[in-house]
Protein backbone atom coordinates (compact mmCIF):
# COMPACT_ATOMS: atom_id res chain seq x y z
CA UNK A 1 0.00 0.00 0.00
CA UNK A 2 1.41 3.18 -1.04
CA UNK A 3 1.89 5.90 1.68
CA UNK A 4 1.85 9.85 1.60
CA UNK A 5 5.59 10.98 2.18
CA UNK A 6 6.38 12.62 5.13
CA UNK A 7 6.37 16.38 5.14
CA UNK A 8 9.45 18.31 6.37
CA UNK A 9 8.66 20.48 9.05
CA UNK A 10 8.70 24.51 8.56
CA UNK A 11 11.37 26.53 9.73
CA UNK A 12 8.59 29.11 11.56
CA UNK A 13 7.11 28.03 14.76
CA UNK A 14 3.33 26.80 14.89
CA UNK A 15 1.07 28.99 15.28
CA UNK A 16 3.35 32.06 13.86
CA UNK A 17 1.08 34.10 10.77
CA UNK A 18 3.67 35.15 8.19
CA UNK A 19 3.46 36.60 4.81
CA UNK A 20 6.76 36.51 2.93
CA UNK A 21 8.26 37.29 -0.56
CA UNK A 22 10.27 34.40 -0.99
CA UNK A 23 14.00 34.17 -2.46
CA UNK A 24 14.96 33.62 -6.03
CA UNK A 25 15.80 29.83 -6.39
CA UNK A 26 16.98 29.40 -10.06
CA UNK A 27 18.08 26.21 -9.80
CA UNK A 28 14.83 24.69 -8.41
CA UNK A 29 13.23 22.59 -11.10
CA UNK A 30 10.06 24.35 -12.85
CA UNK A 31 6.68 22.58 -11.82
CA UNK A 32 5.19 20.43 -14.66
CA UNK A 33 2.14 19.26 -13.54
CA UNK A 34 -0.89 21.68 -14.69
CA UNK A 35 -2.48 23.26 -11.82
CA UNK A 36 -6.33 24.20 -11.46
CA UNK A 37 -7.60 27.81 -11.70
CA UNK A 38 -8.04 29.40 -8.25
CA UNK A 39 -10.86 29.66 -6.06
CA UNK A 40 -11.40 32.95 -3.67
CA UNK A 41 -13.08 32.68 -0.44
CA UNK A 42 -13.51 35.81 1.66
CA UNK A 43 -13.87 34.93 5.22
CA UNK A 44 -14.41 38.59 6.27
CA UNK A 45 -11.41 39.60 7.59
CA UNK A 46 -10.10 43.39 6.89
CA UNK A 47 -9.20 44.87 3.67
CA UNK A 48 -7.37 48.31 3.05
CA UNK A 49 -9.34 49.69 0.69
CA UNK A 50 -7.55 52.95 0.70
CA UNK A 51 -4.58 52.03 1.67
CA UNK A 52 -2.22 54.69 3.74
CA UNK A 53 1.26 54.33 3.39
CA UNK A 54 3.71 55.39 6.23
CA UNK A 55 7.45 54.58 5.27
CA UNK A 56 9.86 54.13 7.75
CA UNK A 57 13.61 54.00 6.61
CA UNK A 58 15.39 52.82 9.91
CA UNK A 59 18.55 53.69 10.65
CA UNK A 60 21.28 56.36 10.09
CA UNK A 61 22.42 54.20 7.08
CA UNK A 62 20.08 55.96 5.14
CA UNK A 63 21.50 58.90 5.50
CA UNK A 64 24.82 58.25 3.61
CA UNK A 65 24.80 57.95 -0.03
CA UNK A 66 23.79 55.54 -1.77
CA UNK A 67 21.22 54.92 0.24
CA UNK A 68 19.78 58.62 1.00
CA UNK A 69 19.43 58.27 -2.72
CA UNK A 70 16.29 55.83 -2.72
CA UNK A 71 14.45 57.71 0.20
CA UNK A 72 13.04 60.03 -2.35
CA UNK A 73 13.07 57.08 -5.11
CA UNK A 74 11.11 55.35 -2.99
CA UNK A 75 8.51 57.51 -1.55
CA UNK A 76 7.89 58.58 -4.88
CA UNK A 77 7.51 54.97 -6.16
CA UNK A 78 4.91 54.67 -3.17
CA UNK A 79 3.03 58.00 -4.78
CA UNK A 80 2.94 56.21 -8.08
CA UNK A 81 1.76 52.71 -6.65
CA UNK A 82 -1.03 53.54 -4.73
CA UNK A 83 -2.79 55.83 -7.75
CA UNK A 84 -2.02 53.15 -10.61
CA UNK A 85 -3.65 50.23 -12.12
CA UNK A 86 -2.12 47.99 -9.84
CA UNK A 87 -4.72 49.18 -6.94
CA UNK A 88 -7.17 49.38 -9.69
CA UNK A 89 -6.48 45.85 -10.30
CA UNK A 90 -7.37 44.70 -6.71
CA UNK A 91 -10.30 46.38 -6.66
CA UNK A 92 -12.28 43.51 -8.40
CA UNK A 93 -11.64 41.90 -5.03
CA UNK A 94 -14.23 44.18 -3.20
CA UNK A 95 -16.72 42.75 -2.01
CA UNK A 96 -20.29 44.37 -0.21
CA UNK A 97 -19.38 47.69 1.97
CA UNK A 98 -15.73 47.54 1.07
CA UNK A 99 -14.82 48.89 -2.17
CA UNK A 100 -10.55 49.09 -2.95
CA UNK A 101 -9.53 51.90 -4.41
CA UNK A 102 -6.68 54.46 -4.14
CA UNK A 103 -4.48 54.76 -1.25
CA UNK A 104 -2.25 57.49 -0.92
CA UNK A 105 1.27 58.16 1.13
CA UNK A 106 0.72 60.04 4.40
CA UNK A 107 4.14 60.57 5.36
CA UNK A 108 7.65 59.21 5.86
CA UNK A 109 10.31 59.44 8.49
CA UNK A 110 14.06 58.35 8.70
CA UNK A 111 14.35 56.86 12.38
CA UNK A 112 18.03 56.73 13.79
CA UNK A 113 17.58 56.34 17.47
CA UNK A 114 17.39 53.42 18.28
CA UNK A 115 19.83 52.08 15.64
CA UNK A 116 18.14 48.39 14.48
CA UNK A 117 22.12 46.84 14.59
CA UNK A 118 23.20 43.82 12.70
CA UNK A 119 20.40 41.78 13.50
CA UNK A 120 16.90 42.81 14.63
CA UNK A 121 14.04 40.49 15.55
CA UNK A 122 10.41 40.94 14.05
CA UNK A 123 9.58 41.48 18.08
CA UNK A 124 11.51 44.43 17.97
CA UNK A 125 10.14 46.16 14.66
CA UNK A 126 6.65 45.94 16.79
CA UNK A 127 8.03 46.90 19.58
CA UNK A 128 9.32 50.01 17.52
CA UNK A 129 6.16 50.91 16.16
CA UNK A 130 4.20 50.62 19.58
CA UNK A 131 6.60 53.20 20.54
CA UNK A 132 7.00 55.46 18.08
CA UNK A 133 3.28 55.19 17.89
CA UNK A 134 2.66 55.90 21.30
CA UNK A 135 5.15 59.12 21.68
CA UNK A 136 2.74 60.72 18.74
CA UNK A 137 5.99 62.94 17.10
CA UNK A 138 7.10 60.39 14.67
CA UNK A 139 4.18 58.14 13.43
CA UNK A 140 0.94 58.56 13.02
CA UNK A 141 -2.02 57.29 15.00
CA UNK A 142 -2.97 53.76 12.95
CA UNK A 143 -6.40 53.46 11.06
CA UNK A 144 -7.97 50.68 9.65
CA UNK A 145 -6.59 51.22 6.60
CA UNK A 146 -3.02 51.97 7.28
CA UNK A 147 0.01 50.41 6.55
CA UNK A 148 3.73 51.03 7.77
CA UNK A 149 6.68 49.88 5.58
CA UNK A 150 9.93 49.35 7.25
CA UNK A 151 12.78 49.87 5.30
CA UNK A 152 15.93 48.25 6.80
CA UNK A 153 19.97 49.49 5.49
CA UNK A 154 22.22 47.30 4.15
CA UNK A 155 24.05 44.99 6.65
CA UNK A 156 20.94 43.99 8.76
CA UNK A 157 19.60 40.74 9.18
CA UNK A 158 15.75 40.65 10.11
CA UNK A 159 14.66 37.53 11.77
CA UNK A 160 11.38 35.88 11.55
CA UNK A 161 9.48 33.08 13.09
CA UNK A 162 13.18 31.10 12.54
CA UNK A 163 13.86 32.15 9.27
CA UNK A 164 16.09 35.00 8.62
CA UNK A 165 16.22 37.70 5.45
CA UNK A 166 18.54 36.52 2.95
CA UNK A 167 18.12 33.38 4.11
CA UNK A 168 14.71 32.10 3.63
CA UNK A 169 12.19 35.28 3.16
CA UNK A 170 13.05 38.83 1.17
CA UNK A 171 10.12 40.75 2.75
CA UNK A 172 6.94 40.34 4.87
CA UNK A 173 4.07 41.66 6.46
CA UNK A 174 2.25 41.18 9.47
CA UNK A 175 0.34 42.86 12.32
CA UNK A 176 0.38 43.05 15.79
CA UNK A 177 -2.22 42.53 18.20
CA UNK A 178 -3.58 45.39 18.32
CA UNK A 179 -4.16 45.10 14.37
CA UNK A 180 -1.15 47.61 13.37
CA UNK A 181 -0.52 46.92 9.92
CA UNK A 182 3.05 46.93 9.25
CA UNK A 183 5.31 45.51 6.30
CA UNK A 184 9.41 44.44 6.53
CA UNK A 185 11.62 45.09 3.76
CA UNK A 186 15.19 44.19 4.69
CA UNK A 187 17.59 45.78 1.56
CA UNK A 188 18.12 42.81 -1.15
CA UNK A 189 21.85 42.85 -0.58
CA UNK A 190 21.68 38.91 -2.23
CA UNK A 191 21.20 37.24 -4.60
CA UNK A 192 18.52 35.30 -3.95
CA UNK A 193 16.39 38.92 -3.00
CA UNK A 194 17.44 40.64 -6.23
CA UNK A 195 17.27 37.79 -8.36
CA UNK A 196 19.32 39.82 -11.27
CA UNK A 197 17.75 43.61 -10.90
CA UNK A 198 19.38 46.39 -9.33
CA UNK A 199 18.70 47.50 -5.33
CA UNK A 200 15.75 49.54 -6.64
CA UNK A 201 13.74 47.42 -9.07
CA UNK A 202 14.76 44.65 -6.36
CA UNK A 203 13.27 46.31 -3.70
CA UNK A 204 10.17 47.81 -5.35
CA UNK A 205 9.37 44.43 -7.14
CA UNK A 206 9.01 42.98 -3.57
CA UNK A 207 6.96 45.89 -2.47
CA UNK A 208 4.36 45.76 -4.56
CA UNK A 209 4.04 42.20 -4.07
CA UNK A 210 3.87 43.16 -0.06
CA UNK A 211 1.28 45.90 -0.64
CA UNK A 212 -0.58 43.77 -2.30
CA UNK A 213 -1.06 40.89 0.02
CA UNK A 214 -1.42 43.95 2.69
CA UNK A 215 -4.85 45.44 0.82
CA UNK A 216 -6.16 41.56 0.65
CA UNK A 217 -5.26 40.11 3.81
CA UNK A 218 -3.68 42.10 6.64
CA UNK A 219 -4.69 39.24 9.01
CA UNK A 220 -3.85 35.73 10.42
CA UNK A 221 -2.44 33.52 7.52
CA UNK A 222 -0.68 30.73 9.00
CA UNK A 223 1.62 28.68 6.94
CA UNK A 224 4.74 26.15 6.70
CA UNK A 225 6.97 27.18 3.99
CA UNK A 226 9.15 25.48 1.37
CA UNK A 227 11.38 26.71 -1.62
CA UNK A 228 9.85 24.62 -4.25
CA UNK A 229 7.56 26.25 -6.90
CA UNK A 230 8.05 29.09 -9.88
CA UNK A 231 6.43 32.20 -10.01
CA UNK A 232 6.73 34.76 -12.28
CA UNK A 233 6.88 38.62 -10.88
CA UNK A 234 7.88 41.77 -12.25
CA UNK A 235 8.97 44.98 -10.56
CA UNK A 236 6.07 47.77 -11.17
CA UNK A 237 8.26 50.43 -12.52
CA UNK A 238 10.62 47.86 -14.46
CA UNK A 239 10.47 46.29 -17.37
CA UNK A 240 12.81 42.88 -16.50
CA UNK A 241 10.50 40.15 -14.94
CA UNK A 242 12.16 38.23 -11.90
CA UNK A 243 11.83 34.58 -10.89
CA UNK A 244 11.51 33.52 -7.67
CA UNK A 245 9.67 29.77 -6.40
CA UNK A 246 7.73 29.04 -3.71
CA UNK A 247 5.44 26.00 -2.41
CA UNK A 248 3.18 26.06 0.82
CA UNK A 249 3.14 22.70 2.57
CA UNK A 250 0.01 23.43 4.10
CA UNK A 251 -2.30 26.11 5.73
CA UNK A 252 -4.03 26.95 8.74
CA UNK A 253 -7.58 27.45 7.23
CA UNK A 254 -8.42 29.87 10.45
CA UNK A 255 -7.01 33.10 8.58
CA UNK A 256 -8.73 35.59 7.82
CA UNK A 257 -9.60 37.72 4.65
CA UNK A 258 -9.09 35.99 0.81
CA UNK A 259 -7.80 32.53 0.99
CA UNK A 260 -6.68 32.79 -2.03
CA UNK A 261 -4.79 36.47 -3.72
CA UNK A 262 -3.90 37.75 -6.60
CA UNK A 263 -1.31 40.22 -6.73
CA UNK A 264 -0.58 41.99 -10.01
CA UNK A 265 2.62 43.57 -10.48
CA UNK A 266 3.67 45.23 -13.70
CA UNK A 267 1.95 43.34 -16.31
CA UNK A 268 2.62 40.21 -14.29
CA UNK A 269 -0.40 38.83 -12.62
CA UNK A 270 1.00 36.75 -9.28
CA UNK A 271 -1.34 34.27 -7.98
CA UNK A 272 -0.40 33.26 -4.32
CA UNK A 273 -2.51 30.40 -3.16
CA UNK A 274 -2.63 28.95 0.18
CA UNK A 275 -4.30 25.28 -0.35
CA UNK A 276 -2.41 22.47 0.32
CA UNK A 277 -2.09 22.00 -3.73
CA UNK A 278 0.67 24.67 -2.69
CA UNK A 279 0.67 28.51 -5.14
CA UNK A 280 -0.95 28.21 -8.76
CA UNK A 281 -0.21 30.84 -11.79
């Protein structure tokens, strides 16, 4: 009698939710077997339909050139994002009483005090934001519908649920208890984050993937993850698509908001599944 084989187990703890951009794997074999055509389920959880960008470039590294250099790259990427087709895109996933639309950036901020150092948990990001949240002179007050982006300098390792940037995950989103949206992009200083583009197209390709799954589903996805699958993406404001491969092992069907996304970036459209049947194109 034939038996199932054994599934490896996850590198993030049970019971963590996580939403990553996974590394570029080029020498992962392609998929061949044809996949079915996805089916959304909304289980009512939050959307962003106007979703309100706060970016938060952390650390004095951004300060020194080259990096001061993307601040105003991108904050004015974010200005472009959130008023293009790529929100008008996800707005077919409204549903009754929440319509997407436009979002709209509300303000950035270059933090220096505290430095994040070499390494920096995912505790310490939120404990960041509670704080700078709290003291009301550097953030703004959250809202249902917004969404900080942390922006880490080259040189700093973010860790996550056991998994570390560079490592296993190039960005991610999350939110606290408290339902403080927040997104983690650690600077693609790899190769498996900038999977052939430069820093900028690197970094943007991975935030428009991490808006995305932000407007969709803020909430509660738990998964195990494995670098298995392709995908195709391409960087909003670039013309050179990047590969990257990912397969879910499985999924904690408790989450809340779409089951199932679709993220469109570029003229890529990304479809990140979370069935057992692992991510379908």
């Amino acid at each position: 009698m034939a038996t199932k084989p054994r599934r490896q187990k996850s590198q993030f703890g049970p019971g963590h939710p996580i939403r990553i951009v996974p590394m570029h794997r080029p020498e992962a074999a392609a998929p061949t077997v044809a996949q079915a055509a996805p089916q959304l389920t909304y289980r009512n959880g939050p959307l962003l339909t106007t979703a309100q960008v706060f970016t938060i470039f952390w650390g004095s590294a951004w300060q020194q050139t080259p990096q001061s250099d993307f601040v105003q790259r991108i904050n004015q990427f974010f200005d472009f994002i959130l008023t293009s087709a790529l929100l008008d895109q996800l707005g077919e996933y409204s549903v009754p009483g929440k319509q997407i639309g436009h979002g709209t950036r509300i303000g950035t901020t270059t933090l220096t005090t505290p430095e994040p150092g070499k390494s920096v948990q995912d505790s310490a990001i939120r404990k960041m934001l509670q704080q700078e949240i709290s003291t009301g002179t550097t953030l703004p007050a959250p809202t249902p519908n917004t969404l900080y982006f942390v922006m880490l300098p080259p040189g700093v390792q973010v860790i996550q649920g056991g998994g570390a940037s560079c490592q296993v995950f190039c960005g991610y989103h999350d939110a606290t208890s408290s339902n403080v949206f927040y997104a983690v992009m650690p600077y693609p200083g790899c190769s498996g984050c900038s999977g052939g583009l430069s820093v900028f197209d690197a970094l943007t390709s991975t935030t428009s993937h991490e808006l995305c799954q932000s407007v969709l589903r803020p909430l509660k996805l738990r998964v195990k993850l494995k670098l298995t699958q392709h995908l195709t993406r391409e960087s909003a404001m670039s013309a050179q698509p990047e590969t990257i491969r990912v397969t879910r092992e499985d999924a904690d069907s408790n989450h809340q908001g779409y089951s199932e996304e679709i993220c469109h970036e570029g003229d890529t459209k990304i479809t990140d599944s979370v069935g057992e049947a692992g991510p379908r194109e």
